[in-house]
N, C-alpha and C. Protein backbone atom coordinates (compact mmCIF):
# COMPACT_ATOMS: atom_id res chain seq x y z
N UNK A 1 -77.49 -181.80 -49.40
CA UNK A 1 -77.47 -180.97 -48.21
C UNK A 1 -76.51 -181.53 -47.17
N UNK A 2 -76.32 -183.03 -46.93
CA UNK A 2 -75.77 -183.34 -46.14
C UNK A 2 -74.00 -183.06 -46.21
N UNK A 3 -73.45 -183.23 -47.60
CA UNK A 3 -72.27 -183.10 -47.67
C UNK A 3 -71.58 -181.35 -46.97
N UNK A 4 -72.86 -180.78 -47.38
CA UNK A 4 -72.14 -179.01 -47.17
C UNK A 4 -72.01 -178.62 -45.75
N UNK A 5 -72.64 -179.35 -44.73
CA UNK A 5 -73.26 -179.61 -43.12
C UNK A 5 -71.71 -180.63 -42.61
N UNK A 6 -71.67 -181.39 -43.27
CA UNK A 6 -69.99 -182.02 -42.87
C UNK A 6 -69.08 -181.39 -43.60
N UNK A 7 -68.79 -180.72 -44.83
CA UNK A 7 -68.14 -179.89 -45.06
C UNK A 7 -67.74 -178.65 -44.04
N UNK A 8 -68.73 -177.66 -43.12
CA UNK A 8 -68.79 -177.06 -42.67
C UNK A 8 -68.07 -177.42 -41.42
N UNK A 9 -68.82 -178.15 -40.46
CA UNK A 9 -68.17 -178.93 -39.60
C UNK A 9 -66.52 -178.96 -39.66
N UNK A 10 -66.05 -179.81 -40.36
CA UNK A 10 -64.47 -180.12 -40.66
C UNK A 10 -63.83 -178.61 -40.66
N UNK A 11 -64.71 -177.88 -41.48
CA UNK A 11 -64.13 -176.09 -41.64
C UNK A 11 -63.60 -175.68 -40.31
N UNK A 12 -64.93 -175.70 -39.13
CA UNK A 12 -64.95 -175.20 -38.06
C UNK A 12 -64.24 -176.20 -37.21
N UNK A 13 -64.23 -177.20 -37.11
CA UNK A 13 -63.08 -178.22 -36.59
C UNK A 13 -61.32 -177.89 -36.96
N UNK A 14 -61.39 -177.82 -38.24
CA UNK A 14 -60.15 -177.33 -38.72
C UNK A 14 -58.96 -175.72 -38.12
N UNK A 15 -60.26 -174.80 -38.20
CA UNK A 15 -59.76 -173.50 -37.22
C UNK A 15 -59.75 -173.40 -35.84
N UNK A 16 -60.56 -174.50 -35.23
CA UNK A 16 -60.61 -174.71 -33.81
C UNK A 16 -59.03 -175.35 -33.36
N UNK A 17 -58.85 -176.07 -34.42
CA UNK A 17 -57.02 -177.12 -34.09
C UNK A 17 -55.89 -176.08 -34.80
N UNK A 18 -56.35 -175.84 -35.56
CA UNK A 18 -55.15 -174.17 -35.92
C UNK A 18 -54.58 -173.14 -35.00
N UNK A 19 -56.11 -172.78 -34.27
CA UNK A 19 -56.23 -171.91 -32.96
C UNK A 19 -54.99 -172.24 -31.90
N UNK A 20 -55.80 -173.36 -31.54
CA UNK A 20 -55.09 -174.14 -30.67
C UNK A 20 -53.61 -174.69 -30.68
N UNK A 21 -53.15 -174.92 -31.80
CA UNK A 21 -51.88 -174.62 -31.90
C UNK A 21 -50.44 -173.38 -32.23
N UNK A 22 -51.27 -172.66 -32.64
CA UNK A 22 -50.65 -171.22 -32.49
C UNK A 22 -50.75 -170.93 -31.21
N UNK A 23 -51.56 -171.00 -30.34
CA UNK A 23 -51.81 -170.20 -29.29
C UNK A 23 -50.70 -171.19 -28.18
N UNK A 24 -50.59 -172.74 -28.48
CA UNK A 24 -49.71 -173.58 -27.50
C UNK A 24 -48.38 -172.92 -28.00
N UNK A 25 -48.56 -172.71 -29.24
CA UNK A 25 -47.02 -172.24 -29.72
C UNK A 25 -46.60 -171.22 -29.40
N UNK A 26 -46.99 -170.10 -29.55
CA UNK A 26 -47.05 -168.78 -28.57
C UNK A 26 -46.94 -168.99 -27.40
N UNK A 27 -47.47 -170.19 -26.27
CA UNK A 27 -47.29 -170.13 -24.92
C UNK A 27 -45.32 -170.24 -25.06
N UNK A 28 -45.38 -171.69 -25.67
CA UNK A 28 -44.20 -172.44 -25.60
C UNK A 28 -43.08 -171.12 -25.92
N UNK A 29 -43.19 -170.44 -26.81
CA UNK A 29 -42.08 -169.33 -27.31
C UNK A 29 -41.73 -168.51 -26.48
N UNK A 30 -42.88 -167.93 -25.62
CA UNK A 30 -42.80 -167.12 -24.53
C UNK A 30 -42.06 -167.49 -23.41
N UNK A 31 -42.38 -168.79 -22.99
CA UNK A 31 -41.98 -169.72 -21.87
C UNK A 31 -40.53 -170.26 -21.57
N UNK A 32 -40.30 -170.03 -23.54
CA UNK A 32 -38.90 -170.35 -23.36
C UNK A 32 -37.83 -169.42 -22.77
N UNK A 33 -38.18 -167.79 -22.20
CA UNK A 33 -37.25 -166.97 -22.19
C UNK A 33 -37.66 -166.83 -20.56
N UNK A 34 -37.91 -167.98 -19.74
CA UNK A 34 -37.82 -167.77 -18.18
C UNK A 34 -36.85 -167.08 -17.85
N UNK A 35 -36.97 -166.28 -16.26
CA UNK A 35 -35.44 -165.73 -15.72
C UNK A 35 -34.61 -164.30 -16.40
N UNK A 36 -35.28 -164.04 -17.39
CA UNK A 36 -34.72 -162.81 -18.01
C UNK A 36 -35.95 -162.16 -18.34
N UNK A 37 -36.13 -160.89 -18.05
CA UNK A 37 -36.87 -160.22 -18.45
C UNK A 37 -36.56 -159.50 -19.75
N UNK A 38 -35.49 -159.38 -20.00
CA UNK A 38 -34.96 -158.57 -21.38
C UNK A 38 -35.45 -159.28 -22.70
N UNK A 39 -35.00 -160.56 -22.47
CA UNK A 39 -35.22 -161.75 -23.36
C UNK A 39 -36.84 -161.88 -23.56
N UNK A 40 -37.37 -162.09 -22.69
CA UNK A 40 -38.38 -162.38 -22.50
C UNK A 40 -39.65 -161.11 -23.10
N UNK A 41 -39.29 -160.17 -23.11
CA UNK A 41 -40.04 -158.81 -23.94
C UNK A 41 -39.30 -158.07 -25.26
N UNK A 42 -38.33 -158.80 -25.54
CA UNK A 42 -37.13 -159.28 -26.90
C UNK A 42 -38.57 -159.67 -27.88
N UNK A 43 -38.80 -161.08 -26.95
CA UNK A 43 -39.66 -162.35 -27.81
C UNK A 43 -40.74 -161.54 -28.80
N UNK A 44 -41.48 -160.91 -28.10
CA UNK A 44 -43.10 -160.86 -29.09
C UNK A 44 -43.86 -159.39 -27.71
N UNK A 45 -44.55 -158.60 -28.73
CA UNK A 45 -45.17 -157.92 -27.82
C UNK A 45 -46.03 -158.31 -27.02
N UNK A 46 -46.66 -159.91 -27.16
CA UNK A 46 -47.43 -160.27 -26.68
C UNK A 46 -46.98 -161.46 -25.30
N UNK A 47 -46.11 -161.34 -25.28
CA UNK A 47 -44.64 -161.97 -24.02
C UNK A 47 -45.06 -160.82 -22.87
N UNK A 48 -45.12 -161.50 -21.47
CA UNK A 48 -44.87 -160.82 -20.74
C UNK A 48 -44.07 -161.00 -19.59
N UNK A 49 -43.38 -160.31 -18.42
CA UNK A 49 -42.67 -161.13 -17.62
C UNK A 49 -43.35 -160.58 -16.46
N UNK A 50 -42.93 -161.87 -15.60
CA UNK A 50 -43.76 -161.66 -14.06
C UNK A 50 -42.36 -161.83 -12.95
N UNK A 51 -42.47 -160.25 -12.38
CA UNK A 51 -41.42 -160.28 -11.65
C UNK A 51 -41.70 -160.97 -10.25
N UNK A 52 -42.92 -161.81 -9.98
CA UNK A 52 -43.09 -162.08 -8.67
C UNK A 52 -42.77 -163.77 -8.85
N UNK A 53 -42.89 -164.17 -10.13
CA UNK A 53 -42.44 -165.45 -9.82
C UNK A 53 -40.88 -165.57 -11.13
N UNK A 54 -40.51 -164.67 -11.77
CA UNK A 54 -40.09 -164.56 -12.95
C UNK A 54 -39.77 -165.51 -13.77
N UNK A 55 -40.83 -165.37 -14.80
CA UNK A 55 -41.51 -166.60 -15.47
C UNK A 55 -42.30 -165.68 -16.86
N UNK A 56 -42.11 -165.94 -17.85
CA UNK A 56 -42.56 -165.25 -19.10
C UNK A 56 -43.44 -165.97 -19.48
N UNK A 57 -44.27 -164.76 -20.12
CA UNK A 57 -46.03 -165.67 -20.05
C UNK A 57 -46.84 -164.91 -21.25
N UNK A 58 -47.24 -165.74 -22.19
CA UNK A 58 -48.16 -165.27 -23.39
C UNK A 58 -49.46 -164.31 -23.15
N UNK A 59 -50.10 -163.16 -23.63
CA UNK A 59 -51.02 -162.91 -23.06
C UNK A 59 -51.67 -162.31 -24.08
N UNK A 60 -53.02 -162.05 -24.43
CA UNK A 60 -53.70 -161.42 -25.66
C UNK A 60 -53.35 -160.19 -25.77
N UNK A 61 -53.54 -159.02 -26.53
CA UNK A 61 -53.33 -157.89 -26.99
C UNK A 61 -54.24 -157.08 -26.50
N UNK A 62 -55.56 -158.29 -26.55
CA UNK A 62 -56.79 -157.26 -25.85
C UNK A 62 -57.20 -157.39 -24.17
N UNK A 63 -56.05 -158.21 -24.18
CA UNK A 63 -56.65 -158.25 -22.52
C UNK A 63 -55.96 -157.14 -21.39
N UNK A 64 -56.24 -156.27 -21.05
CA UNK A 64 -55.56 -155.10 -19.94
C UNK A 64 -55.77 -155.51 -18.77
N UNK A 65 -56.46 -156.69 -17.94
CA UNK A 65 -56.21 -156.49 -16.70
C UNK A 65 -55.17 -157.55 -16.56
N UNK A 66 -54.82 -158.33 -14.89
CA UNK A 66 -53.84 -158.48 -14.37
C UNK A 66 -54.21 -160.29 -14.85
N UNK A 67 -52.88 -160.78 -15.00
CA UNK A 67 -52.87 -162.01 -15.79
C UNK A 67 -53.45 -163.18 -14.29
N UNK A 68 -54.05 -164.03 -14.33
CA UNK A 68 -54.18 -164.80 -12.82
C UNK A 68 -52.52 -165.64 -12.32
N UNK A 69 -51.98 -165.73 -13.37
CA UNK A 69 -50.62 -166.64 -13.20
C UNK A 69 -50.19 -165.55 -12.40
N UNK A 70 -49.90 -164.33 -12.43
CA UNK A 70 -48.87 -163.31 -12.13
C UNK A 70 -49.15 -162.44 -11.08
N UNK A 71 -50.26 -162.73 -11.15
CA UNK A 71 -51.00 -161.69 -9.64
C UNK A 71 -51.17 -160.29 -10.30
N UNK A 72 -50.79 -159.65 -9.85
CA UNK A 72 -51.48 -158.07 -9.90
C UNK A 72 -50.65 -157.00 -11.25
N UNK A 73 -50.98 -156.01 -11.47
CA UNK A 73 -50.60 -155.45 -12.69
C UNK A 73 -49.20 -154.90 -11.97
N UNK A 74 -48.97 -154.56 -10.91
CA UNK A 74 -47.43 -154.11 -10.53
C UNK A 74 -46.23 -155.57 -10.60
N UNK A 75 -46.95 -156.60 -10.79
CA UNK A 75 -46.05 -157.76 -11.02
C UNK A 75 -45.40 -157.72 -12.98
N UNK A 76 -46.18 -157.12 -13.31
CA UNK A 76 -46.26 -157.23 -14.90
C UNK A 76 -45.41 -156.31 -15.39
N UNK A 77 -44.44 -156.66 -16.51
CA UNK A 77 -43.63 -156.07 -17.37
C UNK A 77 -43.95 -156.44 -18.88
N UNK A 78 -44.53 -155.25 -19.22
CA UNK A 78 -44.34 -155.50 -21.24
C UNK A 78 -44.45 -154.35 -21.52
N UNK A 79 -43.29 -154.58 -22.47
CA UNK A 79 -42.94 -153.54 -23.83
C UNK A 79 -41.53 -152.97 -23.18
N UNK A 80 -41.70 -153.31 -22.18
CA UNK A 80 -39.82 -152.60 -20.86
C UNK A 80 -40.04 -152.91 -19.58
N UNK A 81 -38.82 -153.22 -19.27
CA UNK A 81 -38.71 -153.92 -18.26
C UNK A 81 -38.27 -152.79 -17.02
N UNK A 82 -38.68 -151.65 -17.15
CA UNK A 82 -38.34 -150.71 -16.82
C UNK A 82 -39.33 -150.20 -15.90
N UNK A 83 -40.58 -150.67 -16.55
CA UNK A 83 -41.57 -149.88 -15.65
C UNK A 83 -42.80 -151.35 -16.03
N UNK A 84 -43.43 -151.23 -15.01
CA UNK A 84 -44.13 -152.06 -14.66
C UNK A 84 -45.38 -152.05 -15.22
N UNK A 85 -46.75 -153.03 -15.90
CA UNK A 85 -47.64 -152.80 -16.99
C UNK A 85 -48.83 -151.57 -16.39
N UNK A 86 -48.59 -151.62 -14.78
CA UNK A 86 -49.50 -150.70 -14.02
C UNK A 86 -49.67 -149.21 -14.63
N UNK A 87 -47.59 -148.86 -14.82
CA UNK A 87 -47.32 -147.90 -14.54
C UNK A 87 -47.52 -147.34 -16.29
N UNK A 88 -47.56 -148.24 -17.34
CA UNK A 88 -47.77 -147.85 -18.71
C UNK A 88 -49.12 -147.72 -18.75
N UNK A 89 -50.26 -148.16 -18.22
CA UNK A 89 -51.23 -147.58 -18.46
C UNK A 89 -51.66 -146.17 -17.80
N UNK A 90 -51.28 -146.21 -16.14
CA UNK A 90 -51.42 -144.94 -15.83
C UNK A 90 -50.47 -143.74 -16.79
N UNK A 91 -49.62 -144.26 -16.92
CA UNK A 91 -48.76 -143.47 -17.98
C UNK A 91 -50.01 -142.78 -19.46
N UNK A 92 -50.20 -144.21 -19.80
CA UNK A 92 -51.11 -143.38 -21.39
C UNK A 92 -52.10 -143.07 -21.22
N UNK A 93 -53.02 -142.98 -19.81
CA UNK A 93 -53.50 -142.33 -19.19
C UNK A 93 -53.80 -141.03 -19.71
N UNK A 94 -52.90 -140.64 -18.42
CA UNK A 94 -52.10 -139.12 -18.01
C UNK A 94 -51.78 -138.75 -19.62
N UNK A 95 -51.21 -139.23 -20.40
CA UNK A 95 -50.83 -138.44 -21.91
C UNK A 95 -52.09 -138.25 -22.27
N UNK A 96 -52.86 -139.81 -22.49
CA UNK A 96 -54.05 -138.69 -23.19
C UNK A 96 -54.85 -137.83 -22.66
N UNK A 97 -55.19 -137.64 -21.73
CA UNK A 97 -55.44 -136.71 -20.60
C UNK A 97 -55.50 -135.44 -20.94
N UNK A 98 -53.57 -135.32 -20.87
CA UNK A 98 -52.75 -134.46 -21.46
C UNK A 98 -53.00 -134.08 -22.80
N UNK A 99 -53.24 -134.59 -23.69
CA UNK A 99 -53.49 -134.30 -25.20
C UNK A 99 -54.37 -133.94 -25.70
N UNK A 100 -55.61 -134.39 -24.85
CA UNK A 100 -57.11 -134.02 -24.79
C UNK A 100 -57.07 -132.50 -24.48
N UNK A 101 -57.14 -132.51 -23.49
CA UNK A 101 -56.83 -130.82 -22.99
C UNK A 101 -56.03 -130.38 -23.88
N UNK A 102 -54.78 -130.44 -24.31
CA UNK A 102 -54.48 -129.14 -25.31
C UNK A 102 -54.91 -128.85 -25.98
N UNK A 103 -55.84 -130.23 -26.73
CA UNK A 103 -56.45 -129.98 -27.99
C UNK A 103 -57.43 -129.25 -27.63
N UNK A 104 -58.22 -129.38 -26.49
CA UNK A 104 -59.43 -128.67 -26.29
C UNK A 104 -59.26 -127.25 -25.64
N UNK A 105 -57.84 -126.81 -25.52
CA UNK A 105 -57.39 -125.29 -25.35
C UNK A 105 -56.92 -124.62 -27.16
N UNK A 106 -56.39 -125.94 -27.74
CA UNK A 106 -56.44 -124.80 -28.53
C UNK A 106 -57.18 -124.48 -29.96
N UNK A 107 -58.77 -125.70 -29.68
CA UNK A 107 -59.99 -125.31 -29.96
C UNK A 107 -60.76 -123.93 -29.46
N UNK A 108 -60.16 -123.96 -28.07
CA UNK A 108 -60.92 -122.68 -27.56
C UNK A 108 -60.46 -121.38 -27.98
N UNK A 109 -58.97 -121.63 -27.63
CA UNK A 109 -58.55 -120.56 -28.47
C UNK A 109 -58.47 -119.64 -29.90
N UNK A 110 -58.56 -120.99 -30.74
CA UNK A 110 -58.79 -120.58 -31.87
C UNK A 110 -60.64 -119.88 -32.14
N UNK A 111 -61.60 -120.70 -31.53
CA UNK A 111 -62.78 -120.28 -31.55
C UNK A 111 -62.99 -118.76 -31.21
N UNK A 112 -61.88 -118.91 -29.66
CA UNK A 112 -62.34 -117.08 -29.13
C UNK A 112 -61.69 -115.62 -30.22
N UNK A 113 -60.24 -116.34 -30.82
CA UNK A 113 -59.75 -115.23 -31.88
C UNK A 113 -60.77 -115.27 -32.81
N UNK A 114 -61.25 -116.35 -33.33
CA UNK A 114 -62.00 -115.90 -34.89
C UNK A 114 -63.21 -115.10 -34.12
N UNK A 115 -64.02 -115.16 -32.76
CA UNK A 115 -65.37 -114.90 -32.55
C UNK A 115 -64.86 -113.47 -32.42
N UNK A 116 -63.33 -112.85 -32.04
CA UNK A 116 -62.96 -111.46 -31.79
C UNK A 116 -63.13 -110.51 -33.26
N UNK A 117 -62.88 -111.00 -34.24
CA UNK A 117 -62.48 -110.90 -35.45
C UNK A 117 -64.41 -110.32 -36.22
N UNK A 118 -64.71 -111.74 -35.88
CA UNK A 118 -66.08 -111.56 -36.16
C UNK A 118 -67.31 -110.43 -35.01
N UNK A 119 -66.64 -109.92 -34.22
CA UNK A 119 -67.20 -108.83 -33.20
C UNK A 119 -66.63 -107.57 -33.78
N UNK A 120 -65.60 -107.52 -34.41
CA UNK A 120 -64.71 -106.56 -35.13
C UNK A 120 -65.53 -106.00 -36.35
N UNK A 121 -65.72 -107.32 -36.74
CA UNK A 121 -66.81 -106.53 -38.38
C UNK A 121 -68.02 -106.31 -38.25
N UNK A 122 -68.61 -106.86 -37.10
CA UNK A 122 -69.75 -106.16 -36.86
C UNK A 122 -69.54 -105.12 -36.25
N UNK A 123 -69.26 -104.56 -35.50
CA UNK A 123 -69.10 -103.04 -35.45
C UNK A 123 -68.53 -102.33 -36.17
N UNK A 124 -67.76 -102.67 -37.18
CA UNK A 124 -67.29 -102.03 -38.21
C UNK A 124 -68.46 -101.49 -38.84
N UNK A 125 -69.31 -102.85 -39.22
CA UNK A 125 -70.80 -102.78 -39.87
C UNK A 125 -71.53 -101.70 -39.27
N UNK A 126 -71.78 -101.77 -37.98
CA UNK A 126 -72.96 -101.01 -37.67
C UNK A 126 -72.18 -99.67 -37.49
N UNK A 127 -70.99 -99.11 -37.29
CA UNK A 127 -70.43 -97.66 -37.45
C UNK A 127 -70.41 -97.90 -38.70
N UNK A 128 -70.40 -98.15 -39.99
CA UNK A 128 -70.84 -97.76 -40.96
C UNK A 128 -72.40 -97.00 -41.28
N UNK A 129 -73.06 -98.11 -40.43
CA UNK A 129 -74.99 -98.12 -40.84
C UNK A 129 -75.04 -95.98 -40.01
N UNK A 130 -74.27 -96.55 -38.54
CA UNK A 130 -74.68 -95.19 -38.36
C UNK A 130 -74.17 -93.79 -39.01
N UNK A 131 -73.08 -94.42 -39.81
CA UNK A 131 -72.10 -92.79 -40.25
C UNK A 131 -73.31 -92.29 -41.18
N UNK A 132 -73.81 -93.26 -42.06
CA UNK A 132 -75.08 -93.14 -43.44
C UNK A 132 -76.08 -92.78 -42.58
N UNK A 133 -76.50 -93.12 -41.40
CA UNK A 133 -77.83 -92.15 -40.74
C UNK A 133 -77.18 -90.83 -40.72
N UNK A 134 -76.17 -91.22 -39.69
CA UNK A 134 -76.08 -89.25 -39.48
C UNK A 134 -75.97 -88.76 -40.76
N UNK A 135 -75.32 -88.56 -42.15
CA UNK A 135 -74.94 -88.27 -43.01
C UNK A 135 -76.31 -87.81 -43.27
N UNK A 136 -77.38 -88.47 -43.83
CA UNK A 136 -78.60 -88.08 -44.30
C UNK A 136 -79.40 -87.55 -43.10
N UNK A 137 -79.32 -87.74 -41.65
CA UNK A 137 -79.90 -87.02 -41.17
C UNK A 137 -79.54 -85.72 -41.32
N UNK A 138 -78.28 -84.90 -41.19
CA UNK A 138 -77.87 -84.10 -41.71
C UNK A 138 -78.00 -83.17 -43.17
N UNK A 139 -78.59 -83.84 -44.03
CA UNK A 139 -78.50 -83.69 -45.07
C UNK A 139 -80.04 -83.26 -45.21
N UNK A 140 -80.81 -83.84 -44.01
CA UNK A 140 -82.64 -83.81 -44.32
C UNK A 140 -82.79 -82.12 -43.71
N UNK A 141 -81.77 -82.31 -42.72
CA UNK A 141 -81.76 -80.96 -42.05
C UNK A 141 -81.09 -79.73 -42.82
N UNK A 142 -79.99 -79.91 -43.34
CA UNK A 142 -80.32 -78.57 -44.43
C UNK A 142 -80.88 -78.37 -45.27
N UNK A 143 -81.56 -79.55 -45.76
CA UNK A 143 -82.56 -79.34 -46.91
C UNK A 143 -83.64 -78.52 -46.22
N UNK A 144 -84.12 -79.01 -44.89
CA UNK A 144 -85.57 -78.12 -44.38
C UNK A 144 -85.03 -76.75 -43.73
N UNK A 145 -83.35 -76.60 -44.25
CA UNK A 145 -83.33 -75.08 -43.13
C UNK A 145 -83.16 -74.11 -44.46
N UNK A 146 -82.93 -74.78 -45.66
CA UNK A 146 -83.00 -74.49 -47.32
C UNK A 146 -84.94 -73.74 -47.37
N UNK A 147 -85.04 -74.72 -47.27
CA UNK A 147 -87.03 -74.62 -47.54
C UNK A 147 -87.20 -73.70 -46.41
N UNK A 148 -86.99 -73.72 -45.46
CA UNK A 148 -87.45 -72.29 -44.08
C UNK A 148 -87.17 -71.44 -44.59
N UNK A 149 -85.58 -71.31 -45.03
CA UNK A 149 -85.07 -69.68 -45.50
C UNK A 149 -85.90 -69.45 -46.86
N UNK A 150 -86.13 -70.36 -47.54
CA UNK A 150 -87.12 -69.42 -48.93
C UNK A 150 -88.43 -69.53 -48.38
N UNK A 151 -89.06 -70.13 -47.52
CA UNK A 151 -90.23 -69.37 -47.27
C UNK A 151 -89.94 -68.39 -46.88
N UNK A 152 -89.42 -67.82 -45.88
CA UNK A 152 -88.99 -67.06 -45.07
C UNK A 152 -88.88 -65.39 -45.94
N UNK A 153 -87.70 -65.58 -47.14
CA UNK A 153 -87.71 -65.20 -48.02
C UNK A 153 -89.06 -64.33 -48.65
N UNK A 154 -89.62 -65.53 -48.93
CA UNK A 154 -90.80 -65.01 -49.95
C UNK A 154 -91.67 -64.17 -49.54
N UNK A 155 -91.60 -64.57 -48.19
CA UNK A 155 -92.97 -63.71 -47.05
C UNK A 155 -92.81 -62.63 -46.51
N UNK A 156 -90.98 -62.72 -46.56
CA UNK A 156 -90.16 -61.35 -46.13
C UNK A 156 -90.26 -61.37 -44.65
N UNK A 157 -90.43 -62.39 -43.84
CA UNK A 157 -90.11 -62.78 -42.60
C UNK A 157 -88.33 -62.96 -42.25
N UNK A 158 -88.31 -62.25 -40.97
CA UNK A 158 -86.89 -62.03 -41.07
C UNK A 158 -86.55 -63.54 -39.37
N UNK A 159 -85.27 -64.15 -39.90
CA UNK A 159 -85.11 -65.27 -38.90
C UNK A 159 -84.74 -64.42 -37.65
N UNK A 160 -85.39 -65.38 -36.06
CA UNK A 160 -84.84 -64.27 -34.98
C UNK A 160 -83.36 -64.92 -34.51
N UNK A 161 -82.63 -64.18 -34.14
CA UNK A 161 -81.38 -64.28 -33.85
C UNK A 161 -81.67 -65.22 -32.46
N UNK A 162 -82.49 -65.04 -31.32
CA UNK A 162 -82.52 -65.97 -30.63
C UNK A 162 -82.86 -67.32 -30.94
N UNK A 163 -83.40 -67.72 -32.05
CA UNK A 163 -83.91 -69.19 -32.03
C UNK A 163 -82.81 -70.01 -32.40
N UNK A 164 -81.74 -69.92 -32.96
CA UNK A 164 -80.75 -70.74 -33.05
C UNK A 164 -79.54 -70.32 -31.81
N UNK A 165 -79.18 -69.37 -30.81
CA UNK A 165 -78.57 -69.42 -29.97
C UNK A 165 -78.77 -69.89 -29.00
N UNK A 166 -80.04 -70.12 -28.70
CA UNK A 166 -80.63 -70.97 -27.36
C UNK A 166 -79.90 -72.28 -27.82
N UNK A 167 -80.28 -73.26 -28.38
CA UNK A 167 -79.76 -74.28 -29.17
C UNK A 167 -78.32 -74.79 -29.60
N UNK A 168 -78.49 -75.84 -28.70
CA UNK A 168 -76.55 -75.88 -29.52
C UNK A 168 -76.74 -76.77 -30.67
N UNK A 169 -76.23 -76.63 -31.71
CA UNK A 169 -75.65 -77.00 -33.03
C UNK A 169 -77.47 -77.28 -33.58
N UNK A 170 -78.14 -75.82 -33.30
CA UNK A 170 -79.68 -76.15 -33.80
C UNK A 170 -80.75 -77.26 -33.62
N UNK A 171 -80.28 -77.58 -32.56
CA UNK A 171 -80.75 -78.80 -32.13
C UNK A 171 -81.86 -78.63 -30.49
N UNK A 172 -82.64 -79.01 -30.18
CA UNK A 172 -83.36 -78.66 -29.21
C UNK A 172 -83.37 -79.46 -28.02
């Protein structure tokens, strides 16, 4: 048991001095491109330059706020020396912002054409359902004006001319 416990140890000793020298080495690489900002964001995306003391300075990938060496995020240049690290985040900001919203216009949009489409066949549907009522309602009705006239017929009852003129289209 004891060997795997100092085995371990040395492991974690070992990546602790690895760390630590990549990361001095990364300072040192960065450091070397003082006085130029071009040079200096040339180096590594992870190079940054500080226009308040101008001085190039290593910084993590995950860190977004303002470095303490450099003072504030309008002092900061990375990725261009053009615009300041303030102005790239308000920048990707505003895009995704921007990108969000279109996408979510032309979710809407697409949602409201198909829901038009689908309002379309349902009334298609139901002026179908009703053409088949009227059709057979129609159809129930000459059958019973069929059956009136042969009773009518048989009994020798004659139809009065007023009961269907009061009535428009026999209907009451």
């Amino acid at each position: 048991m004891q060997p795997v416990i100092v085995f371990s140890v040395c492991l974690v000793a070992l990546a602790f001095i690895v760390v630590s020298t990549t990361a001095q080495s990364a300072d040192e690489k960065c450091e070397r491109h003082n006085g130029s900002c071009a040079d200096c964001i040339a180096e590594s995306n992870t190079c940054f330059y500080c226009t308040k003391n101008e001085k190039c300075f290593h910084t993590t990938a995950t860190k977004l706020t303002a470095d303490d060496r450099c003072g504030t995020l309008a002092d900061m240049k990375q990725l261009t020396c053009f615009a300041s690290k303030m102005w790239l985040y308000i920048g990707i900001g505003i895009g995704g912002g921007v990108l969000l919203l279109v996408i979510t216009i032309c979710c809407c949009c697409c949602c409201r054409n198909k829901n038009k489409g689908g309002n379309m066949k349902d009334w298609l549907k139901w002026e179908r359902i009703r053409e088949t009522r009227t059709a057979a309602r129609e159809e129930q009705r000459a059958e019973r004006q069929n059956r009136m006239d042969d009773i009518r017929k048989k009994y020798g009852i004659e139809e009065r001319k007023y009961d269907r003129s009061i009535t428009k289209n026999g209907k009451f």
